[in-house]
Protein backbone atom coordinates (compact mmCIF):
# COMPACT_ATOMS: atom_id res chain seq x y z
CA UNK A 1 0.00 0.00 0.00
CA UNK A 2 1.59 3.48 -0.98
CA UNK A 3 1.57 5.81 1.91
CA UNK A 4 -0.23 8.92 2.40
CA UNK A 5 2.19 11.21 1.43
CA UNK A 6 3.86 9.96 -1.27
CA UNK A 7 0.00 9.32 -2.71
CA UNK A 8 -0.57 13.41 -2.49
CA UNK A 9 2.95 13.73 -4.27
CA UNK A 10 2.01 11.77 -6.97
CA UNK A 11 -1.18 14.20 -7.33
CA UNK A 12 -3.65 12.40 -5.60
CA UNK A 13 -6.43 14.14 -3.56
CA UNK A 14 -6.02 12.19 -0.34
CA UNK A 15 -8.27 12.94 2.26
CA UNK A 16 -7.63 13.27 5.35
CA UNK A 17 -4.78 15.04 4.01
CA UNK A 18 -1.33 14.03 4.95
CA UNK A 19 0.59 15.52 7.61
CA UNK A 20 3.98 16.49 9.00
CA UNK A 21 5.34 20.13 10.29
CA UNK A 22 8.53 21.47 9.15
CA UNK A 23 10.95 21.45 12.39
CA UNK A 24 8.62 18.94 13.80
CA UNK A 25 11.74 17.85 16.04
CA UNK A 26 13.62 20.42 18.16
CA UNK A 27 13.65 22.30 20.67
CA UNK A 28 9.79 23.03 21.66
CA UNK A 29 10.06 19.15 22.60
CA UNK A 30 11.20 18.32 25.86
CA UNK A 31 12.78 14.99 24.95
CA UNK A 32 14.87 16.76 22.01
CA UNK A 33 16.27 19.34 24.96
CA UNK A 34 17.70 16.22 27.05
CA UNK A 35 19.18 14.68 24.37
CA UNK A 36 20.46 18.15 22.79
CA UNK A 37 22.12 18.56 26.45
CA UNK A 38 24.22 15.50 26.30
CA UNK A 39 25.87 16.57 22.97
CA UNK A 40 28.68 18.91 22.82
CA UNK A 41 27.59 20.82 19.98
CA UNK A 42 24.71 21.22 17.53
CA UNK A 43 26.80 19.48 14.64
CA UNK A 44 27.60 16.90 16.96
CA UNK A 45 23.76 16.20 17.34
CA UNK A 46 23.62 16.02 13.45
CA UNK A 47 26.90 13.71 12.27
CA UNK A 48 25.70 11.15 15.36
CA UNK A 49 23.73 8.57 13.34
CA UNK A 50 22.23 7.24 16.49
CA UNK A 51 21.72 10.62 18.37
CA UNK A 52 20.25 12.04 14.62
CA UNK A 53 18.30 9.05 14.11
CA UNK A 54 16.67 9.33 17.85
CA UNK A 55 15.67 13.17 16.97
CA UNK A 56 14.01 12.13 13.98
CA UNK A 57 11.93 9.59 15.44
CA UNK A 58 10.89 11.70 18.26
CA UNK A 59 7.60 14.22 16.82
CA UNK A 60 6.89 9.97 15.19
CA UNK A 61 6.32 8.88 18.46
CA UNK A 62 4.48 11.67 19.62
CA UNK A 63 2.32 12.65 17.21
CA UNK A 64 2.21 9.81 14.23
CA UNK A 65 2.10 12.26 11.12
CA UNK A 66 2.59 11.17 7.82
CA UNK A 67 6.20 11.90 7.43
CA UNK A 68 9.48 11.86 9.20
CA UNK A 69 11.84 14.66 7.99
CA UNK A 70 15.71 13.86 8.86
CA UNK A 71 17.38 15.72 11.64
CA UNK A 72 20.14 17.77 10.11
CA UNK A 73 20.92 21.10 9.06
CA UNK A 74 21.34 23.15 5.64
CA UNK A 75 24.60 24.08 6.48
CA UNK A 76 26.30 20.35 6.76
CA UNK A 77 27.13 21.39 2.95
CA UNK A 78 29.41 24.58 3.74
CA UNK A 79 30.29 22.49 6.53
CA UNK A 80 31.73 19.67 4.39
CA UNK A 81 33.50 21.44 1.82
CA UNK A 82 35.74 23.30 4.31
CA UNK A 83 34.19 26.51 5.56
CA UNK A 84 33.96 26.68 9.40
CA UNK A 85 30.75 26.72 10.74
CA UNK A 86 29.79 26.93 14.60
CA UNK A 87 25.72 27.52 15.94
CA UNK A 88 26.15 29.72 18.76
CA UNK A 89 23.64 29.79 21.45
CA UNK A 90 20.68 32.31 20.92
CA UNK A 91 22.47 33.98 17.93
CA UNK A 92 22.66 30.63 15.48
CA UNK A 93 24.69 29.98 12.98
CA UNK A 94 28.44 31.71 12.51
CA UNK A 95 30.73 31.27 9.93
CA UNK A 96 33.92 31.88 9.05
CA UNK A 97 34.95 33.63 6.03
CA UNK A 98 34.16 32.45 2.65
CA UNK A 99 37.10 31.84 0.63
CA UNK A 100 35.89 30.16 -2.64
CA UNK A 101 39.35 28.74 -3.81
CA UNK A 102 40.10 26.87 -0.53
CA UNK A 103 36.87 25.28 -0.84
CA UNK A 104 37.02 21.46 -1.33
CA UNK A 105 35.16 18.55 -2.56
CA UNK A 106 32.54 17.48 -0.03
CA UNK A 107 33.81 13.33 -0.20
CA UNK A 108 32.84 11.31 2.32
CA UNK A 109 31.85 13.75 4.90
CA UNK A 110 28.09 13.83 5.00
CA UNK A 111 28.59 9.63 4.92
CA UNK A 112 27.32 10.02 8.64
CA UNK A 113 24.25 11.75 7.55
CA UNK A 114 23.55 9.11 4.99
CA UNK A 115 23.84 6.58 7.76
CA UNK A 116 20.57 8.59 9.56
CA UNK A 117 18.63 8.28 6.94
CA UNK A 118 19.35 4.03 6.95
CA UNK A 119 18.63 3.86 10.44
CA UNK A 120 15.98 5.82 10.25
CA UNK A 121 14.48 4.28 7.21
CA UNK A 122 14.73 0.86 9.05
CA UNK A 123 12.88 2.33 12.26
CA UNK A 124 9.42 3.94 10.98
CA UNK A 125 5.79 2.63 10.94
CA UNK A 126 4.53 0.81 8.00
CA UNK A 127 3.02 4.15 6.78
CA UNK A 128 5.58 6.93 7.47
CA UNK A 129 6.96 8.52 4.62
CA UNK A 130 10.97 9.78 5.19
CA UNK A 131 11.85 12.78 3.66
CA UNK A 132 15.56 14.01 2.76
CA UNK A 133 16.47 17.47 2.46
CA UNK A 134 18.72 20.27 1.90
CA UNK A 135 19.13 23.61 1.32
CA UNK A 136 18.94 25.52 -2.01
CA UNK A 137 22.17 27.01 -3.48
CA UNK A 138 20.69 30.50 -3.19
CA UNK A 139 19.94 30.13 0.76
CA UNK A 140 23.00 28.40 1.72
CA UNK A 141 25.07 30.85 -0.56
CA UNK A 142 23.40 33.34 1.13
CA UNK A 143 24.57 32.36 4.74
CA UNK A 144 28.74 31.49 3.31
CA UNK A 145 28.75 34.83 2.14
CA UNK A 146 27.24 36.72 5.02
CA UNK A 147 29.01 34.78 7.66
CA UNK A 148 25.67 33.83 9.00
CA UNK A 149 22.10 35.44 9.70
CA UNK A 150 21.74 38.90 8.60
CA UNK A 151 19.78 42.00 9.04
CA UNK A 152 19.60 43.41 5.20
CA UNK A 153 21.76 40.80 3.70
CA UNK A 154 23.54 42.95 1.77
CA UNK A 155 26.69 41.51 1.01
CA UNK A 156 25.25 38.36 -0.68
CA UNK A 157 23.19 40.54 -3.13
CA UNK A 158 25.93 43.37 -3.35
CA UNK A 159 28.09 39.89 -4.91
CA UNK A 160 25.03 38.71 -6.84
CA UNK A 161 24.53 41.70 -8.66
CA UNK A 162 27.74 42.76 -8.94
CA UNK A 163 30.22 40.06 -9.42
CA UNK A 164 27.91 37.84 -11.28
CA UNK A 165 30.56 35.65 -12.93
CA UNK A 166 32.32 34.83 -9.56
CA UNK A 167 28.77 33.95 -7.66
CA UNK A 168 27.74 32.06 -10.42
CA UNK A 169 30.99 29.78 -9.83
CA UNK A 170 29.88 29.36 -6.08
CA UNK A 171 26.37 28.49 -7.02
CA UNK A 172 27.43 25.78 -9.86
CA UNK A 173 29.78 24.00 -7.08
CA UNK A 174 26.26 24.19 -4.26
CA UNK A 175 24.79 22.98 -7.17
CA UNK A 176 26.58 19.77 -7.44
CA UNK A 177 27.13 19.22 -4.38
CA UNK A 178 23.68 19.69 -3.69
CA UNK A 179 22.32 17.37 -6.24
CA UNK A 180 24.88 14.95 -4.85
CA UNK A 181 23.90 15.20 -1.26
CA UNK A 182 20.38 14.35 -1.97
CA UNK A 183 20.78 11.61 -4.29
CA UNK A 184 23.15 10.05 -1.51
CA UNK A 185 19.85 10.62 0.95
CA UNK A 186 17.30 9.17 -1.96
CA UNK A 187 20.15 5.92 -2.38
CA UNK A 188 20.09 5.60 1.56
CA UNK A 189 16.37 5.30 1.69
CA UNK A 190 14.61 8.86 1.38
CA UNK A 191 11.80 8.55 -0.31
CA UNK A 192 10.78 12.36 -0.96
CA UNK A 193 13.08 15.10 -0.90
CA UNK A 194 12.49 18.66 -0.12
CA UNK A 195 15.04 21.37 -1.20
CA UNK A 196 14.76 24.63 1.25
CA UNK A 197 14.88 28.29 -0.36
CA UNK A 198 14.33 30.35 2.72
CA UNK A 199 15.46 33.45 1.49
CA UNK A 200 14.22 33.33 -1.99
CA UNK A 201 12.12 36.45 -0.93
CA UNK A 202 15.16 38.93 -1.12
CA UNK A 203 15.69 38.54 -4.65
CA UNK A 204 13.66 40.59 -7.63
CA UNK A 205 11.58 38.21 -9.57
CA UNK A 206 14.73 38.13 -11.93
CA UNK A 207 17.29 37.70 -9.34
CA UNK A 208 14.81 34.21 -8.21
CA UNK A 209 14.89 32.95 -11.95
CA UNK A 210 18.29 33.22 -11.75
CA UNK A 211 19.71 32.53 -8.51
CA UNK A 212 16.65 30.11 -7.29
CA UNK A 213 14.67 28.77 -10.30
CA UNK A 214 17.73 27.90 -12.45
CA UNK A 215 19.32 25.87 -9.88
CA UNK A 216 16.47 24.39 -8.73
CA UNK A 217 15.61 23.58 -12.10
CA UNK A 218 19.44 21.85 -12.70
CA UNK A 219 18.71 19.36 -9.33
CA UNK A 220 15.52 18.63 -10.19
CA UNK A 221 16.34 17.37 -13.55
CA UNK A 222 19.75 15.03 -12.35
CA UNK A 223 17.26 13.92 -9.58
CA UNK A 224 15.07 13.20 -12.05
CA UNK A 225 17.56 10.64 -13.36
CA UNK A 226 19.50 9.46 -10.89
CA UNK A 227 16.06 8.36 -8.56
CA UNK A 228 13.10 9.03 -11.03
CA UNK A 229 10.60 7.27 -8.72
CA UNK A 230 11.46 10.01 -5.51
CA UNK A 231 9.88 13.45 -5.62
CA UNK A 232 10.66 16.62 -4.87
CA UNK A 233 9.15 19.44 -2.86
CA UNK A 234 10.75 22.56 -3.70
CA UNK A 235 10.05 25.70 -0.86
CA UNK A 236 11.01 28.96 -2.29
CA UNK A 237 9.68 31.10 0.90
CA UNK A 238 8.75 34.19 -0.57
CA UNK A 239 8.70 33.47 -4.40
CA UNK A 240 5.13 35.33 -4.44
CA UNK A 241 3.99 35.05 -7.74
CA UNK A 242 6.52 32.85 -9.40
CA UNK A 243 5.86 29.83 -7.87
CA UNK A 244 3.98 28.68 -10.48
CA UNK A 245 6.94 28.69 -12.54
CA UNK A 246 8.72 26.39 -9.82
CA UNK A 247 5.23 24.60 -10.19
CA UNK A 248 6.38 23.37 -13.54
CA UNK A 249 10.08 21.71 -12.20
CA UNK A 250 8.51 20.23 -8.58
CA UNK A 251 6.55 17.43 -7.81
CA UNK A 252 5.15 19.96 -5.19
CA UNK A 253 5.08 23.19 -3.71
CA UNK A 254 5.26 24.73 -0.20
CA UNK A 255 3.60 27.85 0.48
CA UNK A 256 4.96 29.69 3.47
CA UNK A 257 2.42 32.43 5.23
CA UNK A 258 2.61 34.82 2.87
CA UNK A 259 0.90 32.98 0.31
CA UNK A 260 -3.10 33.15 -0.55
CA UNK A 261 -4.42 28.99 -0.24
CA UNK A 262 -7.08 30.27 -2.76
CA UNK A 263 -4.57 31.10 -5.02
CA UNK A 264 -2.83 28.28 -4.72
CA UNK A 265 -5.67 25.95 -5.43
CA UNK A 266 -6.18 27.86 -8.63
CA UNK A 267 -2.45 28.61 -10.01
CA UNK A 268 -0.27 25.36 -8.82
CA UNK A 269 -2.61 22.30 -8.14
CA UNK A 270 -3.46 21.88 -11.45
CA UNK A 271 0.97 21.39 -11.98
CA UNK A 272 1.65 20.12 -8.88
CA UNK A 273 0.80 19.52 -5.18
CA UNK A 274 0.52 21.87 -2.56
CA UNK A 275 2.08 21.46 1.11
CA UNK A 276 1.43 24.09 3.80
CA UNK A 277 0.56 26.74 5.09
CA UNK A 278 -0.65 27.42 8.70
CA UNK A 279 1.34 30.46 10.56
CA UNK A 280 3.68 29.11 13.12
CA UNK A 281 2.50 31.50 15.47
CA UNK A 282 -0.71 30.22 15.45
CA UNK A 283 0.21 26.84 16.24
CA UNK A 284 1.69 28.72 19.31
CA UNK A 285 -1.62 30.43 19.83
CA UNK A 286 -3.36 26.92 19.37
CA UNK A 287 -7.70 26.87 20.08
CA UNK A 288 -10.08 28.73 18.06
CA UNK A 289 -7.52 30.70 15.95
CA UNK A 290 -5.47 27.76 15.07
CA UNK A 291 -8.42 25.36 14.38
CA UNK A 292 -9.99 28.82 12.68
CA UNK A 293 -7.19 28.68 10.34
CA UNK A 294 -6.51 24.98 9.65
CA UNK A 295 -9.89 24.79 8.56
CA UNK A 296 -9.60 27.88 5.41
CA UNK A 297 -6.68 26.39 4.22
CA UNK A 298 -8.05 22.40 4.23
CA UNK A 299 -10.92 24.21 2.75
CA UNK A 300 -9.16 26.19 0.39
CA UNK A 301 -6.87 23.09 -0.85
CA UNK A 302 -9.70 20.20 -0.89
CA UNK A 303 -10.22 19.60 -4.22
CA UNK A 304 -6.69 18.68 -5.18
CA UNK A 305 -3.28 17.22 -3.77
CA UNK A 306 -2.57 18.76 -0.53
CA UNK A 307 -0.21 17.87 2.82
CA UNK A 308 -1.14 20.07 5.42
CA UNK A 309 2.41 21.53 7.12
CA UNK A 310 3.26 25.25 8.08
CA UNK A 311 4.36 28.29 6.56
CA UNK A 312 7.88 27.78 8.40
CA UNK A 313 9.05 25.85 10.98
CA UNK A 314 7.64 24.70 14.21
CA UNK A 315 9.00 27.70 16.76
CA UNK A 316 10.92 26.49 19.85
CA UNK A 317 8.01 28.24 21.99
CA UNK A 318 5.46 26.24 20.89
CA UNK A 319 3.52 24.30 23.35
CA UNK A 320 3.71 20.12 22.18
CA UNK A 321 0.37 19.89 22.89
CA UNK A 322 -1.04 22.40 20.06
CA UNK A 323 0.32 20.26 17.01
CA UNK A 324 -1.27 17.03 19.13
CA UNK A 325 -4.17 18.75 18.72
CA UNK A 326 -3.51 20.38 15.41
CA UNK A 327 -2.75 16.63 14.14
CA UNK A 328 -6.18 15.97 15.29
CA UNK A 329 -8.27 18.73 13.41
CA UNK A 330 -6.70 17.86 9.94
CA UNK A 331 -7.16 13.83 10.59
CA UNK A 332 -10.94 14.98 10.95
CA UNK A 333 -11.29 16.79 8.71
CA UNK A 334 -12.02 14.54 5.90
């Protein structure tokens, strides 16, 4: 029997719809800050097959949605190919500078990660999808160049616009590796992949052909080949407009807040599926409001392939018991 998920990703209209959260495991759960505290360092957590694998499993336990999503981070890439990277308590990620020529070939690094998705694989219920990930060239570019999180993020679009030629090189080498690191994920028993473009929404809509739609386009084409039978979900947070244009490369879309369910239901589900959208704040508020909510955008989505998630990730305040109940509303809602 095909599971839920991957039956909405092949454009079926299942009903209930499936369900997972982005961040579903992390720090609002209790269990993920015990194990976090016996770990020297967040990167520690994430190239520890067994601690990774336990992380994972965790929100499965708890809350049975549709799909695990592997513990790890976007930045395992920049990580891997040289580039020093530290996540500093309440500040997150720092790295070093970026020095393009001394980056190497990523190897055998992210073999650890690969092991994760194995033992994870091996672990799940009958009907849990796994999903693989990693983050879009644009986004992780975006972090190597700024040495982390950023107020205006200036210097990556300062070296977008105006050394072209030379960020075009660093995007073709996130490319491959990219398209590498998620085939590796697919091969080790992923069986949807999701490629995360959380800053796609600081680029004009010709700066996000280039820099996001392009290289999406390139992985989702040697994905295509290498694992023809895995899809991909493709989250270009802030892509307005032109996500029905990633519509056309993606097995399915994620909308983040900003984007109308309405609209969706009438520009993308006709190409693709649709995953998303609720607020992450209201899944802090929980009651009325969330349920208020869940129910316009099941609504809005009914007619055609749709996996209820958020609009972001799960937010470290948020009380456990509001996506228990969350996971409720959407299983009855049929």
């Amino acid at each position: 029997m095909v599971k839920p998920l991957l039956r909405a990703l092949a454009g079926e209209a299942v009903r209930p719809a499936p369900f997972w959260l982005m961040r579903q495991a992390g720090r609002y759960l209790p269990e993920y800050r015990k194990l976090r505290a016996s770990a020297d360092s967040f990167l520690d957590l994430c190239f520890s097959p067994t601690l990774a694998a336990e992380i994972t499993l965790q929100p499965v336990r708890r809350f049975e949605p549709d799909a695990a999503i592997l513990f790890s981070d976007i930045l395992t890439i920049p990580y891997a190919m040289g580039q020093e990277v530290r996540f500093v308590e309440g500040k997150g990620p720092v790295l070093g500078p970026l020095n393009p020529a001394a980056l190497r070939p990523v190897g055998n690094r992210l073999d650890p990660v690969y092991e994760t998705v194995s033992l994870v694989r091996a672990s799940l219920p009958g009907n849990t999808a796994l999903i693989g990930f990693a983050g879009a060239p644009w986004t992780v570019a975006a972090y190597m160049v700024e040495g982390g999180s950023s107020r205006d993020w200036l210097q990556v679009r300062r070296m977008a616009f105006g050394d072209p030629e030379r960020f075009a090189a660093l995007i073709d080498r996130l490319v491959d590796a990219t398209i590498d690191h998620l085939a590796a994920q697919a091969a080790a028993g992923a069986e949807a992949l999701q490629l995360f473009d959380s800053w796609a929404g600081l680029l004009p809509p010709s700066g996000v052909r280039c820099w996001c739609l392009e290289p999406a386009r390139r992985i989702a084409a040697a994905l295509r080949e290498r694992h023809p039978s895995v899809p991909l979900i493709l989250f270009p947070r802030g892509a307005g407009t032109l996500l029905t244009e990633f519509a056309e490369i993606g097995d399915c879309i994620g909308l983040d807040t900003s984007a109308d369910s309405g609209w969706a239901a009438c520009n993308i589900q006709n190409n693709a599926a649709v995953q998303g959208n609720l607020d992450p704040a209201l899944l802090v508020v929980g009651g009325e409001a969330m349920e208020q909510a869940a129910g316009e955008i099941l609504s809005a989505l009914r007619q055609g392939p749709h996996i209820f998630n958020l609009g972001h990730g799960v937010l470290p305040v948020t009380p456990p018991e509001h996506v228990a109940a969350l996971r409720r509303i959407v299983q009855e809602t049929a």
